[in-house]
Structures are given as C-alpha cells and as structure tokens.
C-alpha atoms as a PDB file:
ATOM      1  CA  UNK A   1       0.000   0.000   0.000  1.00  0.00           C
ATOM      2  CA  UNK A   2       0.989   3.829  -0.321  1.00  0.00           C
ATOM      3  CA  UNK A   3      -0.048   5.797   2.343  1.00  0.00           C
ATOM      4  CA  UNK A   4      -0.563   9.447   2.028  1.00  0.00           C
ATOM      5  CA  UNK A   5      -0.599  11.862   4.940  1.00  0.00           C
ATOM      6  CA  UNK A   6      -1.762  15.428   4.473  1.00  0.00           C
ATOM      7  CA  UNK A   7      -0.733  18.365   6.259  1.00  0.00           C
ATOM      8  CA  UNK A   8      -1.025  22.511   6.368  1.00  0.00           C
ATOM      9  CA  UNK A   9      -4.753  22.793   6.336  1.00  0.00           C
ATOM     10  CA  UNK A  10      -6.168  25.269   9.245  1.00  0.00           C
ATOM     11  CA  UNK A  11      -7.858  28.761   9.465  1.00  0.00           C
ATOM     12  CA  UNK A  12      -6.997  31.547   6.913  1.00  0.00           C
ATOM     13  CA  UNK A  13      -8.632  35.051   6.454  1.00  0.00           C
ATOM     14  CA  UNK A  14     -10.432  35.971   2.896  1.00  0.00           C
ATOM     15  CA  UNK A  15      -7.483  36.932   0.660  1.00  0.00           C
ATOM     16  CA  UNK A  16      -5.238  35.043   2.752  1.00  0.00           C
ATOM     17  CA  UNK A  17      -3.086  32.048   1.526  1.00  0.00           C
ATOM     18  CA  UNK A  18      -2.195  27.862   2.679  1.00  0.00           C
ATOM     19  CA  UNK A  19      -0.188  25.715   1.091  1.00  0.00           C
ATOM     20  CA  UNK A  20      -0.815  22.522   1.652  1.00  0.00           C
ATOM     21  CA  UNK A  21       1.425  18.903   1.516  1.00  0.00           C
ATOM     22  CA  UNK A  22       0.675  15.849   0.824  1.00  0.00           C
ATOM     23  CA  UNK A  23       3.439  13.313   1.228  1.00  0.00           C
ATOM     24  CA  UNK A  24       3.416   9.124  -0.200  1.00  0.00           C
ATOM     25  CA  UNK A  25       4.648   6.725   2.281  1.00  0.00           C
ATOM     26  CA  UNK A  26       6.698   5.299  -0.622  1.00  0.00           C
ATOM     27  CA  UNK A  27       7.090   4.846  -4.271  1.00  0.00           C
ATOM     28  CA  UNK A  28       5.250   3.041  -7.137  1.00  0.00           C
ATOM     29  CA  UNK A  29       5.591   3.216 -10.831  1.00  0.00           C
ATOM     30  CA  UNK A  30       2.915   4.027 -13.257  1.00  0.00           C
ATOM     31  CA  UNK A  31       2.185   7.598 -11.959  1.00  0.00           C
ATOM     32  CA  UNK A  32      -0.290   8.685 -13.769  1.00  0.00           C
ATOM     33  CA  UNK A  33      -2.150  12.103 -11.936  1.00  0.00           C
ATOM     34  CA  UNK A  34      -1.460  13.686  -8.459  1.00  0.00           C
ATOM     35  CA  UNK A  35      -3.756  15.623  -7.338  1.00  0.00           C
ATOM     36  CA  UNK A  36      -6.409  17.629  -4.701  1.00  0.00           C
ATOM     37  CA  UNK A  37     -10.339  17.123  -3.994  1.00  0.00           C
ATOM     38  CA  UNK A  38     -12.380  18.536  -1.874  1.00  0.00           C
ATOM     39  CA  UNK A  39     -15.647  17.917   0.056  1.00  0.00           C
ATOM     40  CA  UNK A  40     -18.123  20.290   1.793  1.00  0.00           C
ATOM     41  CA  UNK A  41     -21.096  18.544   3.192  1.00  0.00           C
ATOM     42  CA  UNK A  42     -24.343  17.991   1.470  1.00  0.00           C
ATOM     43  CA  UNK A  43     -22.212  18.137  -1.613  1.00  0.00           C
ATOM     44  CA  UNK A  44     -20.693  15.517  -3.446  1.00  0.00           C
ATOM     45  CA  UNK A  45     -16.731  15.375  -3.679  1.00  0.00           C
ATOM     46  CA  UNK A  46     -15.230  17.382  -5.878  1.00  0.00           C
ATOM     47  CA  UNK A  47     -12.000  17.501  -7.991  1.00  0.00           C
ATOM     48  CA  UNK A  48      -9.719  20.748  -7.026  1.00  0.00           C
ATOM     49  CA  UNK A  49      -6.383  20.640  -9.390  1.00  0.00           C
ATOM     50  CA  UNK A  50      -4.323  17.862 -11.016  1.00  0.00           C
ATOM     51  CA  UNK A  51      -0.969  17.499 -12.605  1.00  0.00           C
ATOM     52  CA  UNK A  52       0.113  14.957 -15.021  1.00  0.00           C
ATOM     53  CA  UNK A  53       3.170  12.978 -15.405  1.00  0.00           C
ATOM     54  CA  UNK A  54       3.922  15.032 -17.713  1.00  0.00           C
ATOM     55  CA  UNK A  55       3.643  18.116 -15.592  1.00  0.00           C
ATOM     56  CA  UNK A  56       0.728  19.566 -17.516  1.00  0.00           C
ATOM     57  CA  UNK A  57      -2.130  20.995 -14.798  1.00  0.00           C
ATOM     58  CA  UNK A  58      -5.555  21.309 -14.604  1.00  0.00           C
ATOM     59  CA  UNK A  59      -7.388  23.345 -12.520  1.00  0.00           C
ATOM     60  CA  UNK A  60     -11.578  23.559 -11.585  1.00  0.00           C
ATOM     61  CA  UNK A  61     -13.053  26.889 -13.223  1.00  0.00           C
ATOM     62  CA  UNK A  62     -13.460  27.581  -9.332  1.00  0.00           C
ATOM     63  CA  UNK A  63     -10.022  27.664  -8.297  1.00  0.00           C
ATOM     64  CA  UNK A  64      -8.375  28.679 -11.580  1.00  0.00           C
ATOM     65  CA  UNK A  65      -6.222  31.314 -11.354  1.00  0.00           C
ATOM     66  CA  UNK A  66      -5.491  30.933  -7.622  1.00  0.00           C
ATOM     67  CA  UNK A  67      -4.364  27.924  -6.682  1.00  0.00           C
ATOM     68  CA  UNK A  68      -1.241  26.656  -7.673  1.00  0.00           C
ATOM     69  CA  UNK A  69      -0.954  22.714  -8.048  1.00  0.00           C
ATOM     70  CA  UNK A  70       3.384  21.086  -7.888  1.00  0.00           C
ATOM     71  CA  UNK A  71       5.177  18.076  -6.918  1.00  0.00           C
ATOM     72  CA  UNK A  72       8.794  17.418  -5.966  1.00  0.00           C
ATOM     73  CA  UNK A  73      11.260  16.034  -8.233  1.00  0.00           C
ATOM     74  CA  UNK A  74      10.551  12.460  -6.986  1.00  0.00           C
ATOM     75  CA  UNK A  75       6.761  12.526  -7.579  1.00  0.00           C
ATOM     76  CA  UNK A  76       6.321  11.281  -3.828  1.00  0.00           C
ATOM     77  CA  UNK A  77       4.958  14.975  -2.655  1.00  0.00           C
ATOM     78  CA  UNK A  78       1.967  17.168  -4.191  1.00  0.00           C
ATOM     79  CA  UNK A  79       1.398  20.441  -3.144  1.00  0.00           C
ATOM     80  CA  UNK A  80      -1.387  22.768  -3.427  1.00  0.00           C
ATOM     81  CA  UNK A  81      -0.606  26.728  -2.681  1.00  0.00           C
ATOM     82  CA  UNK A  82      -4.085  28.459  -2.222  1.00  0.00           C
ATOM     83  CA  UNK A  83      -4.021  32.183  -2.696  1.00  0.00           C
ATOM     84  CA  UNK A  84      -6.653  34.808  -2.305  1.00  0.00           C
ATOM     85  CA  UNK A  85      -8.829  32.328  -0.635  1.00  0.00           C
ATOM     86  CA  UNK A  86     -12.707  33.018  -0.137  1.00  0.00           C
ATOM     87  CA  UNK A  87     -15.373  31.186   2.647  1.00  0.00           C
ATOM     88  CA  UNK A  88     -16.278  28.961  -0.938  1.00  0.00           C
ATOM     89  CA  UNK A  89     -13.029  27.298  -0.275  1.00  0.00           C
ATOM     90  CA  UNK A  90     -13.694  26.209   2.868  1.00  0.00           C
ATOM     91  CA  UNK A  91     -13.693  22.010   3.357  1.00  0.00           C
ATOM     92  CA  UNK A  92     -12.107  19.157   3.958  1.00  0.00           C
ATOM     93  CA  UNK A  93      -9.249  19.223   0.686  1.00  0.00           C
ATOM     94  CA  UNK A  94      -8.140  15.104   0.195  1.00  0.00           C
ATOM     95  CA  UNK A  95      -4.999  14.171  -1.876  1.00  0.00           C
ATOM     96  CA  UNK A  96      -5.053  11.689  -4.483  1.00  0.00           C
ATOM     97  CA  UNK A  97      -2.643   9.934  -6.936  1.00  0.00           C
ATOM     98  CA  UNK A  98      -3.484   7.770  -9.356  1.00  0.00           C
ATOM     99  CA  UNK A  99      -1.043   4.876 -10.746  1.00  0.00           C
ATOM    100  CA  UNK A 100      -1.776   2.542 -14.044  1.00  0.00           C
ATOM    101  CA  UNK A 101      -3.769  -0.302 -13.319  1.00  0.00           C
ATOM    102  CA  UNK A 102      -6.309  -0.140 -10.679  1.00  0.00           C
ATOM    103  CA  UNK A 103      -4.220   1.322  -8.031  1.00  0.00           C
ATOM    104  CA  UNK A 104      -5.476   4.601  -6.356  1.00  0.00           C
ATOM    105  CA  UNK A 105      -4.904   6.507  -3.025  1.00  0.00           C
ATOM    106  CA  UNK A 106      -6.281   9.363  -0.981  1.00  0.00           C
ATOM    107  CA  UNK A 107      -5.271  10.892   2.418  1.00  0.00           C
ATOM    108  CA  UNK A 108      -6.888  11.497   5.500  1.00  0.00           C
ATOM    109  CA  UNK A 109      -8.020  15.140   4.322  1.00  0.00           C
ATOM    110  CA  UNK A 110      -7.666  17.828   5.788  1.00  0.00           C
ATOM    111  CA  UNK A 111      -9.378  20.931   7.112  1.00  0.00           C
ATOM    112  CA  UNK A 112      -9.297  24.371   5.448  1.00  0.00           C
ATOM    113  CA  UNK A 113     -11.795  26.840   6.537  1.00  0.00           C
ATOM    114  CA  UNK A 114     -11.605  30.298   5.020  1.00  0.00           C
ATOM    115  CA  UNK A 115     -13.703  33.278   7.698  1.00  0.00           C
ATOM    116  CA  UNK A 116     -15.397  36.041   6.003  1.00  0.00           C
END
C-alpha cells in the first residue's frame, strides 16, 4: 500500500493564503495524476487541481487562477498553494494519486476553513 498523509490545512482570512502537503509513504511506478479534492457537506466530492506525469495541470473553473498545483522532483509529494482564498473554499481538501492499473490513493483530508 501507499499511504498518504496530508498536512497545512487550518484557518486563513479571505485573501489570505495555505499551502498545503501531501506526502506518499513510498514509491510506485505508473504515476499517472497527483492531485487535490475537496468535500463540503451535502455536496458531493469534488475535484480541485491535477498534474500529469507530464507536468501539464488542470485546474476547476473555481479555483483557476489561484491555486497553484506542484510536486517534488521524486513525484512522492503534491502540493497545493491556495491564494486569495474566499469562505467557498472552505472544506475538507483530500490528496489523491493515481497509478496505471487499478491502483489509487487518498489521504486522511484535511481541514481548510476560510472566515469572512
């Protein structure tokens, strides 16, 4: 198994900024996406930003323009900076990564709630 274990969620103002870390337990190869989700309740869980193995990014109309999805070098770390954040993007934000076959993997999650 891979775990994942989140971190750098808490409380920010609107406008303020969090970056938060998501680091893999180990390595596996196949990599296919890395990437954030979030859930609010009453909603259903929702994608956030993704990057590719090739390092191409996508980004939910939401977030787009910013929040910032990386990795490290080693593709065993994604990162999410959140700028000019807003009481939407308060939840609990999950990391994910995706390898060929059927093997997937999410974190604990983490809080993030944004005050007005």
């Amino acid at each position: 198994q891979v775990q994942l274990v989140e971190s750098g969620g808490g409380l920010a103002q609107a406008g303020g900024s969090l970056r938060l870390s998501c680091a893999a337990s180990g390595s596996r190869a196949g990599i296919v996406t890395m990437g954030w989700y979030r859930q609010v309740p009453g909603k259903p869980r929702e994608w956030v930003a993704f990057i590719r193995s090739d390092g191409v990014t996508n980004y939910a109309n939401s977030v787009k323009g910013r929040f910032t999805i990386s990795r490290d070098s080693a593709e065993k770390a994604v990162y999410l900076q959140m700028n000019s954040l807003s009481p939407e993007d308060t939840g609990v934000y999950y990391c994910n990564m995706k390898y060929s076959g059927v093997w997937e993997y999410w974190g604990q999650g983490t809080q993030v709630t944004v005050s007005s």
